[in-house]
Protein backbone atom coordinates (compact mmCIF):
# COMPACT_ATOMS: atom_id res chain seq x y z
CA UNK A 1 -14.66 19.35 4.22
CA UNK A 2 -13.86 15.87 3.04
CA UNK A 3 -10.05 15.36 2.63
CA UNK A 4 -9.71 13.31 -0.74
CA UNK A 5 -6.55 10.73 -0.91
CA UNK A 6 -5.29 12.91 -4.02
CA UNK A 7 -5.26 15.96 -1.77
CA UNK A 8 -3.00 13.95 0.43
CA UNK A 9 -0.95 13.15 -2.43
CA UNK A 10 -0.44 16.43 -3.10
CA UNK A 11 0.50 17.88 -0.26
CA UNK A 12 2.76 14.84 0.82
CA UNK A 13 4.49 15.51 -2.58
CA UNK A 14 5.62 18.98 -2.14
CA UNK A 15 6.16 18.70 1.21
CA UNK A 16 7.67 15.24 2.21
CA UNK A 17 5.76 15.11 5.25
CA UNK A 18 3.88 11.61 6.80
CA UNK A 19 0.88 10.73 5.29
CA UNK A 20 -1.37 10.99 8.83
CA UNK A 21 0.40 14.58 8.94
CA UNK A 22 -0.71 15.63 5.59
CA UNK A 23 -4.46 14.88 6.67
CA UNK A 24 -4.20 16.43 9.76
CA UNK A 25 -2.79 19.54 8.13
CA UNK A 26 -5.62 19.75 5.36
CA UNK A 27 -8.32 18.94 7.96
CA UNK A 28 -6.98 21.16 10.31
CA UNK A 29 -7.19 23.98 7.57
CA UNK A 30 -10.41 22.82 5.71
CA UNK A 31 -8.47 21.70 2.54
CA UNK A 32 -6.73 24.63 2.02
CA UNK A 33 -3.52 23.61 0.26
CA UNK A 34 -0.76 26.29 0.66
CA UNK A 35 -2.17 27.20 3.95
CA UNK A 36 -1.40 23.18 5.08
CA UNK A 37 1.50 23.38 4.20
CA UNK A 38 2.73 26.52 6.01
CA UNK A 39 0.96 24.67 8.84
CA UNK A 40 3.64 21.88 8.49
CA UNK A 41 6.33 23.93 8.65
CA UNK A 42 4.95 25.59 11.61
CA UNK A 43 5.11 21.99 13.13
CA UNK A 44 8.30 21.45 11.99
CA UNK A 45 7.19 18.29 9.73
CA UNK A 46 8.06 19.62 5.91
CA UNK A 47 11.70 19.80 6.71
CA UNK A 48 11.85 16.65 5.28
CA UNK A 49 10.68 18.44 2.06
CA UNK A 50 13.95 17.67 -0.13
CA UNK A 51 14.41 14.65 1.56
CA UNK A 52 11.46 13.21 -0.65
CA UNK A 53 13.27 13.95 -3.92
CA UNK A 54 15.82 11.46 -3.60
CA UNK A 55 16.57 8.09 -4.50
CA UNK A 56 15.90 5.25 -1.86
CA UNK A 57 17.18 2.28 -3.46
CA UNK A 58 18.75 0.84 -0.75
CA UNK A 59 17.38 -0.64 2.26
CA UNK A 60 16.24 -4.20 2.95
CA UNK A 61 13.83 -6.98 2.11
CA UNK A 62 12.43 -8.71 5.35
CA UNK A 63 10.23 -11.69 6.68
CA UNK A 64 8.30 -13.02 8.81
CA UNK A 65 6.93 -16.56 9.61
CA UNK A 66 4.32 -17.34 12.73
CA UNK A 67 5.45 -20.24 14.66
CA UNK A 68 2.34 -22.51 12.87
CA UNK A 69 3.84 -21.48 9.56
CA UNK A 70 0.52 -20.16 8.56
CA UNK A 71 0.90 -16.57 7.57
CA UNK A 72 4.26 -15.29 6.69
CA UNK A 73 5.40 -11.85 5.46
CA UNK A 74 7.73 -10.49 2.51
CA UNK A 75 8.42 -6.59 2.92
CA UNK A 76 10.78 -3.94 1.41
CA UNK A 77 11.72 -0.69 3.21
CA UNK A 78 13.97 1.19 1.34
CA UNK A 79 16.31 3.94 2.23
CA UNK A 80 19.33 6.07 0.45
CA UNK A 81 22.45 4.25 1.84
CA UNK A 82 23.58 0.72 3.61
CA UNK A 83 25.30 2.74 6.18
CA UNK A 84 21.55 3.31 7.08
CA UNK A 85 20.53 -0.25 6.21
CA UNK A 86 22.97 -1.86 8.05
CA UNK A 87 22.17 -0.04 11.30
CA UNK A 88 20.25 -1.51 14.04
CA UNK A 89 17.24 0.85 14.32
CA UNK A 90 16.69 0.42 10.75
CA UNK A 91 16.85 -3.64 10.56
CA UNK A 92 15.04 -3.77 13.63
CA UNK A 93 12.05 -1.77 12.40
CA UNK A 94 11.76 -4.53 8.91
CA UNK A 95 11.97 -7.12 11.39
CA UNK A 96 9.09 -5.57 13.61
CA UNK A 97 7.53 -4.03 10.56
CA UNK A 98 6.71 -7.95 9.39
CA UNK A 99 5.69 -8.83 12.20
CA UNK A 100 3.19 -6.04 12.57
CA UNK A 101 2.14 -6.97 9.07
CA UNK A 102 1.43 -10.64 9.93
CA UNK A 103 -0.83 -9.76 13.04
CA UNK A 104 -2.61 -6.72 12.03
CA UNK A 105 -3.12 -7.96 8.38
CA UNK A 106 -3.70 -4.82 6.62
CA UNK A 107 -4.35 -4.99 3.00
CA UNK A 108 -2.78 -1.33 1.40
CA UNK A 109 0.31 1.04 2.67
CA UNK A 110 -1.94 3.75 2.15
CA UNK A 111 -4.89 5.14 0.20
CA UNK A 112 -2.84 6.63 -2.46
CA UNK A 113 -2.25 3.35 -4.11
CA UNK A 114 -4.51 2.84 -6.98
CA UNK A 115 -7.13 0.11 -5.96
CA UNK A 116 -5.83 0.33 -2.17
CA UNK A 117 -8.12 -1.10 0.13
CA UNK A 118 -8.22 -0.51 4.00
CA UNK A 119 -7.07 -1.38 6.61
CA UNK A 120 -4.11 0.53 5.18
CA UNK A 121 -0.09 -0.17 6.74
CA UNK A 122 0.55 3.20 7.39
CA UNK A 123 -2.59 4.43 9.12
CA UNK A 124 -2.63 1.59 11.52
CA UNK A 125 -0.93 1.98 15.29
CA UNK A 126 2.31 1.03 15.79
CA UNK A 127 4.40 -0.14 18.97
CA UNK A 128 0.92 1.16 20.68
CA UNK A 129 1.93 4.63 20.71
CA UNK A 130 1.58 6.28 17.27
CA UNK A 131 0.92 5.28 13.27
CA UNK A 132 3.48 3.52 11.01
CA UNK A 133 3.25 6.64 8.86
CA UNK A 134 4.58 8.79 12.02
CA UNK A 135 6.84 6.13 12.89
CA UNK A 136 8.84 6.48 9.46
CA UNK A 137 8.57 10.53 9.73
CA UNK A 138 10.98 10.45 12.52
CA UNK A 139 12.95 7.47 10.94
CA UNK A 140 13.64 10.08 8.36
CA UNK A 141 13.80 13.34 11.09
CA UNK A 142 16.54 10.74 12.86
CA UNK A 143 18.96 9.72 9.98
CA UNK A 144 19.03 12.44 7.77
CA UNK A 145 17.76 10.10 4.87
CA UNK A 146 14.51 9.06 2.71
CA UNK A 147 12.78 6.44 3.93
CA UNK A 148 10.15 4.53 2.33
CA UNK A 149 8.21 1.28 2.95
CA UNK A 150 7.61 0.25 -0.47
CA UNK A 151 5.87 -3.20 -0.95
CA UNK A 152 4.66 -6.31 1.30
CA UNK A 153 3.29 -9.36 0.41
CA UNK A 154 1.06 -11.52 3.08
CA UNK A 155 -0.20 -15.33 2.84
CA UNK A 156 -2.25 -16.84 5.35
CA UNK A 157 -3.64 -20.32 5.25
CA UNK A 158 -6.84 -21.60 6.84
CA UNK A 159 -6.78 -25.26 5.80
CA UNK A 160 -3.85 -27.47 5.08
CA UNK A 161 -0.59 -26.22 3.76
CA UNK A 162 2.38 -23.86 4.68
CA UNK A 163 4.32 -20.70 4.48
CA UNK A 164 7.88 -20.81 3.72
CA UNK A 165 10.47 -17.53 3.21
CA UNK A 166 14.04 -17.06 2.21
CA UNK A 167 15.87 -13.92 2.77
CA UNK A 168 19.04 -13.78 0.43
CA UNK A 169 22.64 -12.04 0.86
CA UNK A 170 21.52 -10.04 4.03
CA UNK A 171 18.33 -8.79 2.67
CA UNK A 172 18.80 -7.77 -1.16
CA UNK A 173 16.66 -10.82 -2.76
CA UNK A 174 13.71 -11.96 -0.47
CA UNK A 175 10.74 -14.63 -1.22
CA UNK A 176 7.41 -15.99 0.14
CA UNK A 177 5.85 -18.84 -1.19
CA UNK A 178 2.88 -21.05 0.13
CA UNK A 179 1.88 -24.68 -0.32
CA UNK A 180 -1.52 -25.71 0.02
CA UNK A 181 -2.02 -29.71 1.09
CA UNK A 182 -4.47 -32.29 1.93
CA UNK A 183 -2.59 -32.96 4.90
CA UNK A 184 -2.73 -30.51 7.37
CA UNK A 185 -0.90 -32.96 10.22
CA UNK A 186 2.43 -32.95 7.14
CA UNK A 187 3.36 -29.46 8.33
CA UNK A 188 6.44 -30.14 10.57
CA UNK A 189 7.81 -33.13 7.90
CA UNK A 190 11.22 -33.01 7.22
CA UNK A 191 10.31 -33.57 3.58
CA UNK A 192 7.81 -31.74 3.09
CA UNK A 193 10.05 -28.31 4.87
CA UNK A 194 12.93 -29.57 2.38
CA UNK A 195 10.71 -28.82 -0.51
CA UNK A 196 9.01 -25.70 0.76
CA UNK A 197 12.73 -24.24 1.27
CA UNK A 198 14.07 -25.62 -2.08
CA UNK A 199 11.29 -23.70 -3.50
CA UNK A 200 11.95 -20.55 -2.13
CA UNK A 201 15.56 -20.88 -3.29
CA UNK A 202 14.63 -21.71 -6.83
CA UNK A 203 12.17 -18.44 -6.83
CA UNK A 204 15.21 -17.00 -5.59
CA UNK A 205 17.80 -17.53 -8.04
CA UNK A 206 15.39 -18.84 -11.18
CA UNK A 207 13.31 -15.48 -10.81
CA UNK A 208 10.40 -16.94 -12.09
CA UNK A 209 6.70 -14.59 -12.76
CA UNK A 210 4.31 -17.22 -12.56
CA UNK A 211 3.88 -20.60 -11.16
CA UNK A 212 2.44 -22.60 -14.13
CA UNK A 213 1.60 -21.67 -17.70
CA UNK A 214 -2.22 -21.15 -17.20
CA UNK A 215 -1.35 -17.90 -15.34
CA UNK A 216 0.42 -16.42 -17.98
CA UNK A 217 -1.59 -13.78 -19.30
CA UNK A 218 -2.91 -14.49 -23.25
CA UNK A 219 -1.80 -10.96 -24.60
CA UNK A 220 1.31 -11.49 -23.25
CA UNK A 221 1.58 -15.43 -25.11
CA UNK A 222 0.31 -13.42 -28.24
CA UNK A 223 2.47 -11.07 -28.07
CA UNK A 224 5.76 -13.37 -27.84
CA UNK A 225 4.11 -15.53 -30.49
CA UNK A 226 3.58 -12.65 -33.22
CA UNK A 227 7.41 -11.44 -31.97
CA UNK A 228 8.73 -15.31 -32.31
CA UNK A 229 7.02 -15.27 -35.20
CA UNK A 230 8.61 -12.38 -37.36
CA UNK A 231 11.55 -13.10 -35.87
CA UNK A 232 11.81 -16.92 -37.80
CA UNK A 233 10.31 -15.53 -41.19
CA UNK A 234 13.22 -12.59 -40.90
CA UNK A 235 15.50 -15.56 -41.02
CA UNK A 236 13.83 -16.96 -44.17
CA UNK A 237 11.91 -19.42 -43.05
CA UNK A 238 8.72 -20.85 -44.83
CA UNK A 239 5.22 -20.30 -42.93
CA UNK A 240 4.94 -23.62 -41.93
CA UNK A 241 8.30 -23.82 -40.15
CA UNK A 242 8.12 -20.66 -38.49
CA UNK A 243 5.08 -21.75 -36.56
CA UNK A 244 7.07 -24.95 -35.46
CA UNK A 245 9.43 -22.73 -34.45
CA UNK A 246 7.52 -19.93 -32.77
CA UNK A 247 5.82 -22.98 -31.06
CA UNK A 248 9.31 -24.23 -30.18
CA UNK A 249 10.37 -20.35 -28.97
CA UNK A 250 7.61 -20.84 -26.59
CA UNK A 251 7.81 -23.75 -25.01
CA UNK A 252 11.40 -21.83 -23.42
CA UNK A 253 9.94 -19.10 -22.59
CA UNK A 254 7.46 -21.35 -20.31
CA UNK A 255 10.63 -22.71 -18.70
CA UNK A 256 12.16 -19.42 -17.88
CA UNK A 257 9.18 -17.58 -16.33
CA UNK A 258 6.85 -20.44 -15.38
CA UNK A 259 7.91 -21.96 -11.79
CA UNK A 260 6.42 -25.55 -12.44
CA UNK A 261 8.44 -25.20 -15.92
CA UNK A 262 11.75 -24.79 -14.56
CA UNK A 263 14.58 -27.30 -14.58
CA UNK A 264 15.36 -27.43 -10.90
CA UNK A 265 18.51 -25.61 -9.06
CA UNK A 266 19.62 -28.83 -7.83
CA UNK A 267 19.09 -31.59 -10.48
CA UNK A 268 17.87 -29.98 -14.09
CA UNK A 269 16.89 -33.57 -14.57
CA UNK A 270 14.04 -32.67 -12.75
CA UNK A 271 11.45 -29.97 -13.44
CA UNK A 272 9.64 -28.23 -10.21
CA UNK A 273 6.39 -29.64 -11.39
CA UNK A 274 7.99 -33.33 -11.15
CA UNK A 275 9.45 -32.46 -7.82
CA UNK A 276 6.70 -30.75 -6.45
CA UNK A 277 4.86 -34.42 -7.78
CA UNK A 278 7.67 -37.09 -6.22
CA UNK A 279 7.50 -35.27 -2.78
CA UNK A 280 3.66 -35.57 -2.26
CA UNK A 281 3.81 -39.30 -4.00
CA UNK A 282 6.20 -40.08 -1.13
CA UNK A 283 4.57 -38.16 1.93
CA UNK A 284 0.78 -40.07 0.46
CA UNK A 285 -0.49 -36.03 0.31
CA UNK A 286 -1.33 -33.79 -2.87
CA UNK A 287 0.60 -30.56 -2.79
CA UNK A 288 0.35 -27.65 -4.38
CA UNK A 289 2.06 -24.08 -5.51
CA UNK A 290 -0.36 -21.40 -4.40
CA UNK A 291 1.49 -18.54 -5.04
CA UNK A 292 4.81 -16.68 -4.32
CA UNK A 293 6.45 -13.51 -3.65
CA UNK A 294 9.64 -12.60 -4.77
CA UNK A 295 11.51 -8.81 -3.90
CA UNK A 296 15.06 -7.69 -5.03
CA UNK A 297 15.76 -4.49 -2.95
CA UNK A 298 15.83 -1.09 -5.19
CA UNK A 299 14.70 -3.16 -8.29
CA UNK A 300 13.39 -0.77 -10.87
CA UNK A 301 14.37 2.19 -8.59
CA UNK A 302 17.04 4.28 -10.36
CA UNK A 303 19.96 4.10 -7.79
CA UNK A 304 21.32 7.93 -7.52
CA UNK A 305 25.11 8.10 -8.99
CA UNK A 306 27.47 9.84 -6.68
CA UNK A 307 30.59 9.11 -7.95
CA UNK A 308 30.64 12.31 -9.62
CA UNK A 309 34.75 11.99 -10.69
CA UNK A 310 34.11 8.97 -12.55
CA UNK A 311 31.40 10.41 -13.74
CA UNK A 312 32.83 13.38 -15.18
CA UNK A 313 36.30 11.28 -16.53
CA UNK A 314 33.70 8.59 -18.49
CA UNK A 315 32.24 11.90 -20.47
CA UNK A 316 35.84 12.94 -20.92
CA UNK A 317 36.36 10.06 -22.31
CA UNK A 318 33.84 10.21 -25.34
């Protein structure tokens, strides 16, 4: 019987097993749901079962950068606590986990994503000896805690240009960016390394979503417009001047999620689109922002409140 990705799902759900161990368990039991999952616990490998209804919103964003600077890394593995972060098994496996990412280039974690692709992260061999997925099963058998590799992002370049990453306060804020040039020989310029890092730094703390305004989707520049828009004749003004206005509404909103629209970090005389410009005028090369990468551990995870005394005293309180 063919085991289907949702039937993975499934099982991986109620159980909190590894994914390889969920498709062994439904292949060694043609498919047969309930009867997998008493196989698991025969194994031992659904004790981690109420381990996979917590919150993992701590953990660590990692990088990695080949010594050519032509494929770089950006991953998050998340966990419950930073006592478990800030261990050495557990930074040791983002660092290696990067790594492995860089070299074995695969392009899903798994097949449960929607649209994954293979080779997927957690299928593929690890340290030589068994799968990522396995790997992170006795991650979580070992410290008592949810862990979860959640996202990666991987550039590599095969003409000119560079990778360049920033990791930020010990791992919460992370970034990847890559620069494509005419110059391939411009790699190792002080200038040209200067900008890539600035870069990275301005993704960093700017938080931009795109790198220039053609990237912006148009349902999201209609949307803002129609909201700018109702927003000015609310306020009373004529027609005419709220379309100056909605215009005007816009142009900021470019500036705050458009990379190349930014003032930059270190002299808001200067946008990133003129800097990016003045460094390649000076180095006699034309560069360009391919694309970037930016992860803040546990963001948009709901963090788990334990301080149950405050808690209760803030309810008292109302």
């Amino acid at each position: 019987m063919e085991i289907s990705a949702s039937m993975v799902k499934e099982l991986r759900e109620r159980t909190g097993a590894g994914i390889m161990d969920c498709k062994k368990a439904l292949g060694e039991t043609n498919g047969d749901l309930e009867k997998a999952i008493e196989f698991l616990r025969e194994k031992g490998l659904a004790s981690a079962a109420k381990k996979a209804t917590r919150v993992a919103a701590d953990g660590l964003v990692g990088s990695f950068i080949s010594a050519d600077r032509k494929s770089g890394v950006l991953v998050e593995v998340n966990c419950e606590t930073d006592f478990v972060a800030k261990t050495n098994d557990f930074q040791d496996f983002v660092t290696e986990l990067a790594e492995h990412i860089a070299i074995n280039a695969p392009q899903s974690l798994s097949p449960e994503e929607e649209g994954a692709e293979a080779p997927y992260l957690m299928e593929q061999s690890f340290k030589d000896q068994q799968t990522v997925g396995d790997y992170v099963t006795q991650m979580v058998a070992s410290t008592g805690e949810k862990i979860t590799i959640r996202r990666f992002a991987r550039y590599e370049i095969n003409n000119g240009g560079l990778v360049q990453d920033y990791i930020h306060m010990n791992g919460k804020i992370g970034v990847l960016i890559e620069l494509s040039l005419d110059h391939s020989d411009l790699n190792e310029n002080e200038d040209l390394l200067t900008l890539a890092k600035d870069l990275a730094m301005q993704v960093a703390a700017a938080k931009p979503e795109y790198v220039r305004k053609d990237e912006v989707p148009q349902e999201v520049i209609e949307q803002e417009k129609h909201i700018y828009k109702a927003q000015a004749i609310n306020e009373g003004k004529p027609e005419a001047i709220a379309e100056k206005i909605t215009l005007g509404r816009l142009g900021k909103l470019y500036k705050e999620i458009c990379l190349e629209e930014q003032p930059f970090i270190k002299d808001d005389q200067l946008t990133i689109a003129k800097l990016v410009s003045e460094t390649g005028k000076k180095l006699g090369a034309q560069i360009k922002i391919k694309h970037f990468a930016r992860y803040e551990k546990g963001e948009g995870i709901q963090k788990r409140n334990e301080d149950f005394a405050s808690e209760v005293m803030s309810q008292m309180k109302l």
